[in-house]
N, C-alpha and C. Protein backbone atom coordinates (compact mmCIF):
# COMPACT_ATOMS: atom_id res chain seq x y z
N UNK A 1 9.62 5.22 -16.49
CA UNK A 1 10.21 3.97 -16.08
C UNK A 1 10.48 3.95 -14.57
N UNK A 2 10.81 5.28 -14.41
CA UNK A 2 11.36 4.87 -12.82
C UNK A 2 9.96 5.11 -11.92
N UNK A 3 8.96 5.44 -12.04
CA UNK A 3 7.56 5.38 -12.20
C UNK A 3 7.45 4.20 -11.68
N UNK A 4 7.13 3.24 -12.74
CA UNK A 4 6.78 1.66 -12.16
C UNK A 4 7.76 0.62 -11.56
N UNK A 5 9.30 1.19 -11.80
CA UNK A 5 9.99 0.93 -10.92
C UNK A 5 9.51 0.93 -9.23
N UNK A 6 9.57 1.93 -9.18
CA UNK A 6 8.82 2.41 -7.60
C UNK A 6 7.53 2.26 -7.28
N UNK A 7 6.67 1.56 -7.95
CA UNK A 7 5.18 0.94 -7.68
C UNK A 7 5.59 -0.52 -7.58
N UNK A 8 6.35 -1.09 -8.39
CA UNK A 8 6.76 -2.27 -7.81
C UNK A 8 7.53 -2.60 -6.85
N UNK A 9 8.86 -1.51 -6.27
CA UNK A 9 9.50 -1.99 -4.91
C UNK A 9 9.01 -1.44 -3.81
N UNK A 10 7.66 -0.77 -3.83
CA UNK A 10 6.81 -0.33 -3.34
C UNK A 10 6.06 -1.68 -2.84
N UNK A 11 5.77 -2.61 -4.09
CA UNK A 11 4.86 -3.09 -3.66
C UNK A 11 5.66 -4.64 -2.88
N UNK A 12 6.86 -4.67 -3.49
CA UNK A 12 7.56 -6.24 -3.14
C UNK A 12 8.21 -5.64 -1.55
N UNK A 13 8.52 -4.72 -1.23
CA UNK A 13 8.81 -4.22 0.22
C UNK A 13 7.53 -4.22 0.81
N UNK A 14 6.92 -3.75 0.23
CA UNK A 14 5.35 -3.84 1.74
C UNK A 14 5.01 -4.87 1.90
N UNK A 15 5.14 -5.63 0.68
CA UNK A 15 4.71 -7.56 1.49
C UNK A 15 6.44 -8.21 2.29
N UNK A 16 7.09 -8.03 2.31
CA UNK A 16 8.46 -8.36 2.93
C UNK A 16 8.48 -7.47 3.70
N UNK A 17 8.53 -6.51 4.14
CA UNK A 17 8.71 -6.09 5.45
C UNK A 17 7.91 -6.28 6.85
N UNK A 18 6.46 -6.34 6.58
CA UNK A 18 5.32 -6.94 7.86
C UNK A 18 5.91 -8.34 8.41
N UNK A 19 6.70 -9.13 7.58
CA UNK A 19 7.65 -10.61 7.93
C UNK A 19 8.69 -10.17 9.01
N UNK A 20 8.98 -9.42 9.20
CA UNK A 20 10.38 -9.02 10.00
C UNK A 20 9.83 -8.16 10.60
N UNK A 21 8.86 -7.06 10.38
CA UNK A 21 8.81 -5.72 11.51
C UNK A 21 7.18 -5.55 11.61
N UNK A 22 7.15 -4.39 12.52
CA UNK A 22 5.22 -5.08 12.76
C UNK A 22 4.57 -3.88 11.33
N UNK A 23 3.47 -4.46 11.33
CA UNK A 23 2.54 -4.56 10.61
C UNK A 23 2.96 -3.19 9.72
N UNK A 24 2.78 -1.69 10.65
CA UNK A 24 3.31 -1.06 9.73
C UNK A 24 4.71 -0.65 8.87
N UNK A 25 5.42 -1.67 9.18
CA UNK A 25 6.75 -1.35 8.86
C UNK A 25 7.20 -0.69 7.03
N UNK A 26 5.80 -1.05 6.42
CA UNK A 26 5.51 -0.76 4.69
C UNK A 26 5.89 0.40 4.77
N UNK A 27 5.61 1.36 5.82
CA UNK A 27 5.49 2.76 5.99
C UNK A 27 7.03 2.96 5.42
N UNK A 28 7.74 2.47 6.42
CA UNK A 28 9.14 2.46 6.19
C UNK A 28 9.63 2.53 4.82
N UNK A 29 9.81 1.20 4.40
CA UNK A 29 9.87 0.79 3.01
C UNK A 29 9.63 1.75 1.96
N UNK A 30 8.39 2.33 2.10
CA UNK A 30 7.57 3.54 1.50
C UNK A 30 8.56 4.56 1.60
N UNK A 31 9.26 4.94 2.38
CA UNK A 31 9.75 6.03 2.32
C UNK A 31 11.39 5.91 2.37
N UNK A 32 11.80 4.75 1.96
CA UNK A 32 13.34 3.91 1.55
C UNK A 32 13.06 4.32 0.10
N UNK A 33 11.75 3.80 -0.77
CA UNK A 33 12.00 3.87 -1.88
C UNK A 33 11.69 5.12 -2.45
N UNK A 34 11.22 5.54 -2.04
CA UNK A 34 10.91 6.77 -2.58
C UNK A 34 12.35 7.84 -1.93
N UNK A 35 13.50 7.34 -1.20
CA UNK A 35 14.72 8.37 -0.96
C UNK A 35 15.83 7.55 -2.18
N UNK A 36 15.51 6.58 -2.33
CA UNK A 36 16.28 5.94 -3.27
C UNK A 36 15.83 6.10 -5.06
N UNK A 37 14.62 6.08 -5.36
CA UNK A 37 13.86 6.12 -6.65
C UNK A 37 13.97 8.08 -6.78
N UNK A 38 14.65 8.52 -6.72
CA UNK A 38 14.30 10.44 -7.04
C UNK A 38 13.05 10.54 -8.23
N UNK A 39 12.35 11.28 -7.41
CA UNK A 39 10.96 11.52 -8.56
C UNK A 39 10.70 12.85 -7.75
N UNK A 40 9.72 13.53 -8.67
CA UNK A 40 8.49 14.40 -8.03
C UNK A 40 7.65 14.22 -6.82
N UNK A 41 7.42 14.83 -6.08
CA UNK A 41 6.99 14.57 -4.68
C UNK A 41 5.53 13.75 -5.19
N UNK A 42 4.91 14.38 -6.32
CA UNK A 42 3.41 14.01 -6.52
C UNK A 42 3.80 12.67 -6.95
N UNK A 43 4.90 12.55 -8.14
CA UNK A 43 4.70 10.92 -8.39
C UNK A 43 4.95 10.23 -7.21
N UNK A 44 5.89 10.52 -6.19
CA UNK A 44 6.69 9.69 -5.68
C UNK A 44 4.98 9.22 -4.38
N UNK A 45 4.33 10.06 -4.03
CA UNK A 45 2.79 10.06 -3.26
C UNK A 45 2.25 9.23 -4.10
N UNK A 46 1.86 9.25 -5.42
CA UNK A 46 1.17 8.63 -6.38
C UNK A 46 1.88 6.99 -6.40
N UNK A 47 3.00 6.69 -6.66
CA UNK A 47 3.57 5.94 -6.89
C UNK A 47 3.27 4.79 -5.50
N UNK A 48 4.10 5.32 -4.08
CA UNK A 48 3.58 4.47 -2.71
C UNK A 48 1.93 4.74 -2.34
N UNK A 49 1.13 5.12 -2.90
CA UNK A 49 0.04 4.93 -3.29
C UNK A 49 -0.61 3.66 -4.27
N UNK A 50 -0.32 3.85 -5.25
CA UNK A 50 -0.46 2.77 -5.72
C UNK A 50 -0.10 1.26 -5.81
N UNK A 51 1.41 1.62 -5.10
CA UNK A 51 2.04 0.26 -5.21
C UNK A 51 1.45 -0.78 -4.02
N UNK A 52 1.00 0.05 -2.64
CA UNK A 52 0.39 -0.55 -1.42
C UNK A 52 -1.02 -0.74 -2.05
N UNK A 53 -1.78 0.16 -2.46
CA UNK A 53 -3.50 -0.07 -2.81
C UNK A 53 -3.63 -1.09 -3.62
N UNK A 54 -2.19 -1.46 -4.63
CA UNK A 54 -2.71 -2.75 -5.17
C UNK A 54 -1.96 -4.15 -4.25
N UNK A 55 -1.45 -3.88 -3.67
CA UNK A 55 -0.69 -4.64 -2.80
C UNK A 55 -1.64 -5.31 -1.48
N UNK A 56 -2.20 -4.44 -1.25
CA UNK A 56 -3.32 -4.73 0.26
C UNK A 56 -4.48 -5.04 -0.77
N UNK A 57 -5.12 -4.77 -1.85
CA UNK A 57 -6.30 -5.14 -2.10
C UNK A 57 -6.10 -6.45 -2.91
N UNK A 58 -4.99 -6.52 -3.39
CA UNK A 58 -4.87 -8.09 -4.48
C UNK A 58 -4.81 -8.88 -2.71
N UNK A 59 -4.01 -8.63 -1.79
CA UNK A 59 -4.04 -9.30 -0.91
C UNK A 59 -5.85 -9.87 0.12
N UNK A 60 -6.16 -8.81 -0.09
CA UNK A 60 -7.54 -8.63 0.67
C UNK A 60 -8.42 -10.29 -0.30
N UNK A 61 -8.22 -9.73 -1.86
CA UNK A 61 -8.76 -10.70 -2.27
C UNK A 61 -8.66 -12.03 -2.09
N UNK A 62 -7.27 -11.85 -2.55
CA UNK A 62 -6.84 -13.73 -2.23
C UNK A 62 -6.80 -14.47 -0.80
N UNK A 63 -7.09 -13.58 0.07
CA UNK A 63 -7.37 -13.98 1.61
C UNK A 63 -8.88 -14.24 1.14
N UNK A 64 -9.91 -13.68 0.73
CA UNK A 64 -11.14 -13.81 0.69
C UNK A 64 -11.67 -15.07 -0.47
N UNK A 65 -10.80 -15.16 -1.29
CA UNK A 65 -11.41 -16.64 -2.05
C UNK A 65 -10.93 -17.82 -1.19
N UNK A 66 -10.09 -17.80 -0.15
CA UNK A 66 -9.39 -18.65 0.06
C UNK A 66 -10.85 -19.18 1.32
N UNK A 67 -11.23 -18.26 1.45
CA UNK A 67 -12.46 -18.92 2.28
C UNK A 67 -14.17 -18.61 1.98
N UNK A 68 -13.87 -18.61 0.81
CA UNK A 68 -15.03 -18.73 -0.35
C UNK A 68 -16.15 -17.72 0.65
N UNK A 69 -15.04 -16.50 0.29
CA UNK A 69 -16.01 -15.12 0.92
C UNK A 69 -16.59 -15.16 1.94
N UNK A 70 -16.76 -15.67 2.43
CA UNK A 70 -17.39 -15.89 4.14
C UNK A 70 -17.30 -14.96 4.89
N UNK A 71 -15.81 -14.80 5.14
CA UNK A 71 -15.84 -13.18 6.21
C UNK A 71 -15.81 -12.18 5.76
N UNK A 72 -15.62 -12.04 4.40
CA UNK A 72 -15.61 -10.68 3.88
C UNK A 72 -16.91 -10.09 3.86
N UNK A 73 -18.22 -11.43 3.48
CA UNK A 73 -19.44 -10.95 3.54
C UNK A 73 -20.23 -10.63 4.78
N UNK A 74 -19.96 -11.03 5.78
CA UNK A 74 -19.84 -10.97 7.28
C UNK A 74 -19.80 -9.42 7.33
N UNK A 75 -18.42 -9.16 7.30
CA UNK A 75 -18.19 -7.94 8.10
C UNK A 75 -18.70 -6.99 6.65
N UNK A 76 -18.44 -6.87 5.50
CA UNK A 76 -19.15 -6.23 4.94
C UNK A 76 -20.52 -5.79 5.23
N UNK A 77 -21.31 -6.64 5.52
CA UNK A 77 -22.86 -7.01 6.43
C UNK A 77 -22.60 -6.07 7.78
N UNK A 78 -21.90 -6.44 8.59
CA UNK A 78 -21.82 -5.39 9.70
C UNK A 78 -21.61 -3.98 9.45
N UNK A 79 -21.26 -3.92 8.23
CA UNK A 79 -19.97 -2.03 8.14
C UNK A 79 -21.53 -1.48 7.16
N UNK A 80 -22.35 -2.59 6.52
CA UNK A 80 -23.60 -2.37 5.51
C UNK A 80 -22.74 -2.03 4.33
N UNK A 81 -21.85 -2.18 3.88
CA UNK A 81 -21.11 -1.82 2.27
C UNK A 81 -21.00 -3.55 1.65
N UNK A 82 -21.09 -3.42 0.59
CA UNK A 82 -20.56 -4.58 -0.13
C UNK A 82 -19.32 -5.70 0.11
N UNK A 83 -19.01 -6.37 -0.57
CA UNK A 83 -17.90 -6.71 -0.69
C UNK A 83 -16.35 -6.36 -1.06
N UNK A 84 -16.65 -5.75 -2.21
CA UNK A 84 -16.26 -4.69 -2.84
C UNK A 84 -15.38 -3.48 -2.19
N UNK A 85 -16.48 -3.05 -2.24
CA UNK A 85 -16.37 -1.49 -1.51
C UNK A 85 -15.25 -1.90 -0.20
N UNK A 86 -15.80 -3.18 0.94
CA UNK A 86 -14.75 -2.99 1.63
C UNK A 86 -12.77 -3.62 1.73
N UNK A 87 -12.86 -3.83 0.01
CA UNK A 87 -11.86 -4.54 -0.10
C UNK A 87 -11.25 -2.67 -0.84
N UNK A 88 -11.60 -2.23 -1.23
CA UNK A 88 -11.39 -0.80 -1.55
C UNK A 88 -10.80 -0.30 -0.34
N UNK A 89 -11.79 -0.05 0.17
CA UNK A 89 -11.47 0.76 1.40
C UNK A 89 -10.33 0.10 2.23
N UNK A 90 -9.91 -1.29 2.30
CA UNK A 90 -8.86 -1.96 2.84
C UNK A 90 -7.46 -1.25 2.09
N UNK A 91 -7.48 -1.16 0.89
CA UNK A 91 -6.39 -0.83 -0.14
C UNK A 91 -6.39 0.38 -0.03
N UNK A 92 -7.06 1.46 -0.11
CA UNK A 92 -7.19 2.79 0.13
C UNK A 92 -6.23 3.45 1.61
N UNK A 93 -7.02 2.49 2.63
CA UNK A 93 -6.22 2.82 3.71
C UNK A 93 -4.24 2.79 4.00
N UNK A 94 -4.42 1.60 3.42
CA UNK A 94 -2.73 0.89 3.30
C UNK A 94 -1.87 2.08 2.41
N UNK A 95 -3.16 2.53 0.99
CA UNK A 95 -2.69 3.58 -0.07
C UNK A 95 -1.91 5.23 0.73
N UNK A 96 -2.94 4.98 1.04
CA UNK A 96 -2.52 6.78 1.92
C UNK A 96 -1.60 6.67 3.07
N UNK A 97 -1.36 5.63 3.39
CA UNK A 97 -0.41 5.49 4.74
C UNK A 97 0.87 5.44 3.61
N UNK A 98 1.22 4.67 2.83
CA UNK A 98 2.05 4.57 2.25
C UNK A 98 2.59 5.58 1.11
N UNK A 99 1.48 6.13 0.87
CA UNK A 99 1.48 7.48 -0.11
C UNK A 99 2.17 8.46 0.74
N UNK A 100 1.62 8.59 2.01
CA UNK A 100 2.38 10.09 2.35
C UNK A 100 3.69 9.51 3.34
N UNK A 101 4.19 8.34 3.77
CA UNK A 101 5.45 8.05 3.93
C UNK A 101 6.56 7.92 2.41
N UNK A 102 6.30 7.99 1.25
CA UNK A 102 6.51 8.11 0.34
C UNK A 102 6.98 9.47 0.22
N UNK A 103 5.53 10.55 0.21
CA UNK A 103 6.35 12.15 0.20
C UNK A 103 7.27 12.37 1.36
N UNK A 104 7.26 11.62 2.36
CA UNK A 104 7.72 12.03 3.61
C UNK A 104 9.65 11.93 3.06
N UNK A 105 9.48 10.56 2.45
CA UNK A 105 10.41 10.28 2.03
C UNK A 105 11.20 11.06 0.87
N UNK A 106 10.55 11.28 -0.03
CA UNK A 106 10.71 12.48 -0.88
C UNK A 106 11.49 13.32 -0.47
N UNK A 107 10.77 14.15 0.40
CA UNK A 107 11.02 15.43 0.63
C UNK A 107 12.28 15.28 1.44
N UNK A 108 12.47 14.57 2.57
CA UNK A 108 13.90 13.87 2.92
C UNK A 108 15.11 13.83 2.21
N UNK A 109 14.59 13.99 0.98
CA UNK A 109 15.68 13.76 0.06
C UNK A 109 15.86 14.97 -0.22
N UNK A 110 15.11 15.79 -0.41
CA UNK A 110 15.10 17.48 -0.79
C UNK A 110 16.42 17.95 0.04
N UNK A 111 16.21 17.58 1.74
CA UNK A 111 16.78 17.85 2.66
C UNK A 111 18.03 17.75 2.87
N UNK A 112 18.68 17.02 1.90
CA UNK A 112 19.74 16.33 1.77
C UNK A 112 20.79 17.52 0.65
């Protein structure tokens, strides 16, 4: 439970915080919830992992229907990967930034 607890305030902090602080501020957030949610370092990585990768890629999408794929196929075309693939790789990136401010956060707590 406290699992998807922390994939979801994972994921409702990384879209509310870029509003108030710059872009990476998720990082932050990432590692608020994960000093507040006590888990395993692996879930707590796993967890701001997942909660940003679905957070930046549901986002990636709905930016991309909203202009009936146009730039996604563009720059997909420039990078030579799909569509797909670079809405992955958008979520992936956001994943691991937020995954290891997550353990960062974790382990912070160890410290304590």
């Amino acid at each position: 439970m406290k699992f998807i607890v922390a994939i979801l305030l994972t994921a409702a902090l990384g879209f509310a915080a870029p509003l108030y602080l710059p872009w990476w501020g998720f990082a932050l957030t990432s590692a608020v919830v994960a000093l507040a949610v006590h888990q395993k370092a692996w879930k707590a990585f796993i967890a701001g992992f997942a909660g940003l990768f679905l957070l930046w890629a549901g986002l990636a999408l709905f930016i991309d229907a909203g202009n009936n794929h146009i730039l996604l196929q563009r720059v997909a075309g420039i990078f030579g990967v799909s569509g797909i693939v670079l809405i992955v790789i958008t979520g992936f990136i956001g994943g691991i930034v937020s995954g290891f401010a997550a353990l960062a956060g974790c382990y912070a707590r160890r410290l304590h």
